[in-house]
Protein backbone atom coordinates (compact mmCIF):
# COMPACT_ATOMS: atom_id res chain seq x y z
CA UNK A 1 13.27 -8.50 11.27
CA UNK A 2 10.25 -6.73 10.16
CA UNK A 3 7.47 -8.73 8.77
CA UNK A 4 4.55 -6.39 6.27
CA UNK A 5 1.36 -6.85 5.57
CA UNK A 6 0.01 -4.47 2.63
CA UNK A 7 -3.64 -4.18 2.48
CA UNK A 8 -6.36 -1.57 0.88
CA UNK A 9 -5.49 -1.93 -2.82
CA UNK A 10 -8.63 -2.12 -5.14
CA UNK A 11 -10.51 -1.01 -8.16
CA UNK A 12 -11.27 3.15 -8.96
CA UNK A 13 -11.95 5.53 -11.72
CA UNK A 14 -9.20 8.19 -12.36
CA UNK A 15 -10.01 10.88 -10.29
CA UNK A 16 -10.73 8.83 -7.58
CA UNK A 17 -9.04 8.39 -3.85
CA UNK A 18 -7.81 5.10 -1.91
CA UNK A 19 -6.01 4.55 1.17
CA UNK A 20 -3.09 1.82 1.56
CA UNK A 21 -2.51 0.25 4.77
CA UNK A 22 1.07 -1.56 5.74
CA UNK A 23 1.03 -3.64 8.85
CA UNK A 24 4.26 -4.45 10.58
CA UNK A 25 5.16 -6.74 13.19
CA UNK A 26 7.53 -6.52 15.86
CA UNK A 27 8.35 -4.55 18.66
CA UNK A 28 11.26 -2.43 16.18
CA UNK A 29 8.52 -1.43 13.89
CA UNK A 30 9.13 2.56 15.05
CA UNK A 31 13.12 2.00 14.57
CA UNK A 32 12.72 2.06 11.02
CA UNK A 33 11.95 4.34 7.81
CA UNK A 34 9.71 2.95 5.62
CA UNK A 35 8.96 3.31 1.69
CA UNK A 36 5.86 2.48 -0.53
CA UNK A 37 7.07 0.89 -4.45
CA UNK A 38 4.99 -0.38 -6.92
CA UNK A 39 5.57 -2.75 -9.88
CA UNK A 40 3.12 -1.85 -13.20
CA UNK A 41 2.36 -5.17 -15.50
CA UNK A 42 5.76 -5.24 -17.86
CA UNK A 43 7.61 -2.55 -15.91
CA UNK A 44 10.12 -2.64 -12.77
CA UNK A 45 9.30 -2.10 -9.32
CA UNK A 46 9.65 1.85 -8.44
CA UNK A 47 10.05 4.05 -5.48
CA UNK A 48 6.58 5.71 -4.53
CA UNK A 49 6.90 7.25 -0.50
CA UNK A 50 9.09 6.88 1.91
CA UNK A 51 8.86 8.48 6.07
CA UNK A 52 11.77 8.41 8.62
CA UNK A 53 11.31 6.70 11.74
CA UNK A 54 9.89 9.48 13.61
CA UNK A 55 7.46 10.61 10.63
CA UNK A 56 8.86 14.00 10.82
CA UNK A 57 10.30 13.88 7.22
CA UNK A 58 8.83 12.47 3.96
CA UNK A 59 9.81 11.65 -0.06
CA UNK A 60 8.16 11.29 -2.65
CA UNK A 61 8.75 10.28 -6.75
CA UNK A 62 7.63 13.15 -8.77
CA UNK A 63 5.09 11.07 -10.36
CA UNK A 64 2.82 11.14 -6.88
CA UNK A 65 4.30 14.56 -5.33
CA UNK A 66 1.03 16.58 -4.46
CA UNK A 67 -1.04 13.51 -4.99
CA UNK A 68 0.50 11.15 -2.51
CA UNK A 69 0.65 11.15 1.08
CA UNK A 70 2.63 8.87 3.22
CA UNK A 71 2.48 8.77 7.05
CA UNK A 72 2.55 6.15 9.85
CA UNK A 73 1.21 5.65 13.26
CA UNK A 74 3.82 3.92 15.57
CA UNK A 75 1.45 2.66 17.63
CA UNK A 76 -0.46 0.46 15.49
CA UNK A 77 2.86 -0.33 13.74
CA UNK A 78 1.34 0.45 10.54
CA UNK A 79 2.10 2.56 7.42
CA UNK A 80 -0.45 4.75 5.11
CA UNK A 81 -0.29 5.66 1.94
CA UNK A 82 -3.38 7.88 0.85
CA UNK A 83 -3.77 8.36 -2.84
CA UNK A 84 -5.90 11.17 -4.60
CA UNK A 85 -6.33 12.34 -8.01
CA UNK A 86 -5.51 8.79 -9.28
CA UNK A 87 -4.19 8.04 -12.55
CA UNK A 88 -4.69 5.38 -14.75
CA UNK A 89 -0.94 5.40 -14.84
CA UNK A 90 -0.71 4.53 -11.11
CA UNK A 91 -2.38 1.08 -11.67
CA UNK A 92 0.43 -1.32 -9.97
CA UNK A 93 0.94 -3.73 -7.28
CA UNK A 94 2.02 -1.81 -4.37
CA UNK A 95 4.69 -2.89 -1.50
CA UNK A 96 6.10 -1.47 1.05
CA UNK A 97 9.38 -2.02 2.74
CA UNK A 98 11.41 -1.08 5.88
CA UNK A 99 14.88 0.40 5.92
CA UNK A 100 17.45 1.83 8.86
CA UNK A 101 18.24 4.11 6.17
CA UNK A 102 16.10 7.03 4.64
CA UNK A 103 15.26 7.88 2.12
CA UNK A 104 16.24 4.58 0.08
CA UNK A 105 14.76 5.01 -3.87
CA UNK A 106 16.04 1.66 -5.06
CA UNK A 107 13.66 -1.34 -4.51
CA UNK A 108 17.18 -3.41 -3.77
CA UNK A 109 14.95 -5.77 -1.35
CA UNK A 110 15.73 -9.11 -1.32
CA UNK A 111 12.15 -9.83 0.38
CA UNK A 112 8.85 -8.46 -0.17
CA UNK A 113 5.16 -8.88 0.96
CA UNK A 114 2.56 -9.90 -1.38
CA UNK A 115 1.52 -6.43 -2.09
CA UNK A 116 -2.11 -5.28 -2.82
CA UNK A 117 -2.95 -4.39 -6.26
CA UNK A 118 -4.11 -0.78 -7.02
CA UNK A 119 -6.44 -0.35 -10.46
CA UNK A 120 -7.35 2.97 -11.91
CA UNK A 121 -9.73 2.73 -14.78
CA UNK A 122 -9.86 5.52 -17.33
């Protein structure tokens, strides 16, 4: 079991850059792929990012493709998600999850963290 902390959410004008952090715990941290969603007020949670285990192969939704990038550093057991060019369309809570499988699109989750809340004013 693979417990996440999300972290580096906060408030930025469109146009502007921010870099989300996801802190795992546990030793199987570099056993799994893991994926960024999001959740907009009044909308469902969507796929953002996702990396493979080995952080050799990425995917992203088409709404952050050239925008977006995710990586991870298996030695901190933590995730990144660096946003640029934000939108005020990409204002959301964001989560991230861990998977065996990858790339997996559908926030099917039964658990999640408490996200961090991204805000992109206009």
């Amino acid at each position: 079991q693979v417990q996440l902390v999300e972290s580096g959410g906060g408030l930025v004008q469109a146009g502007g850059s921010l870099r989300l952090s996801c802190a795992a715990s546990g030793r199987t941290f570099s056993r799994f792929a893991m994926g960024w969603f999001r959740q907009a007020p009044g909308k469902e949670r969507e796929f953002v990012a996702a990396i493979s285990w080995s952080g050799t192969r990425t995917y992203y939704a088409d709404s952050v493709k050239g925008r977006f990038t995710i990586s991870r550093d298996n030695a901190k057991n933590t995730v990144y998600l660096q946003m640029n060019s934000l939108k005020p369309e990409d204002t959301a809570v964001y989560y991230c999850n861990a998977d065996t499988r990858f790339p997996v699109t559908a926030p099917e989750y039964d658990s999640w963290g408490q996200g961090t809340q991204v805000t992109v004013s206009s």
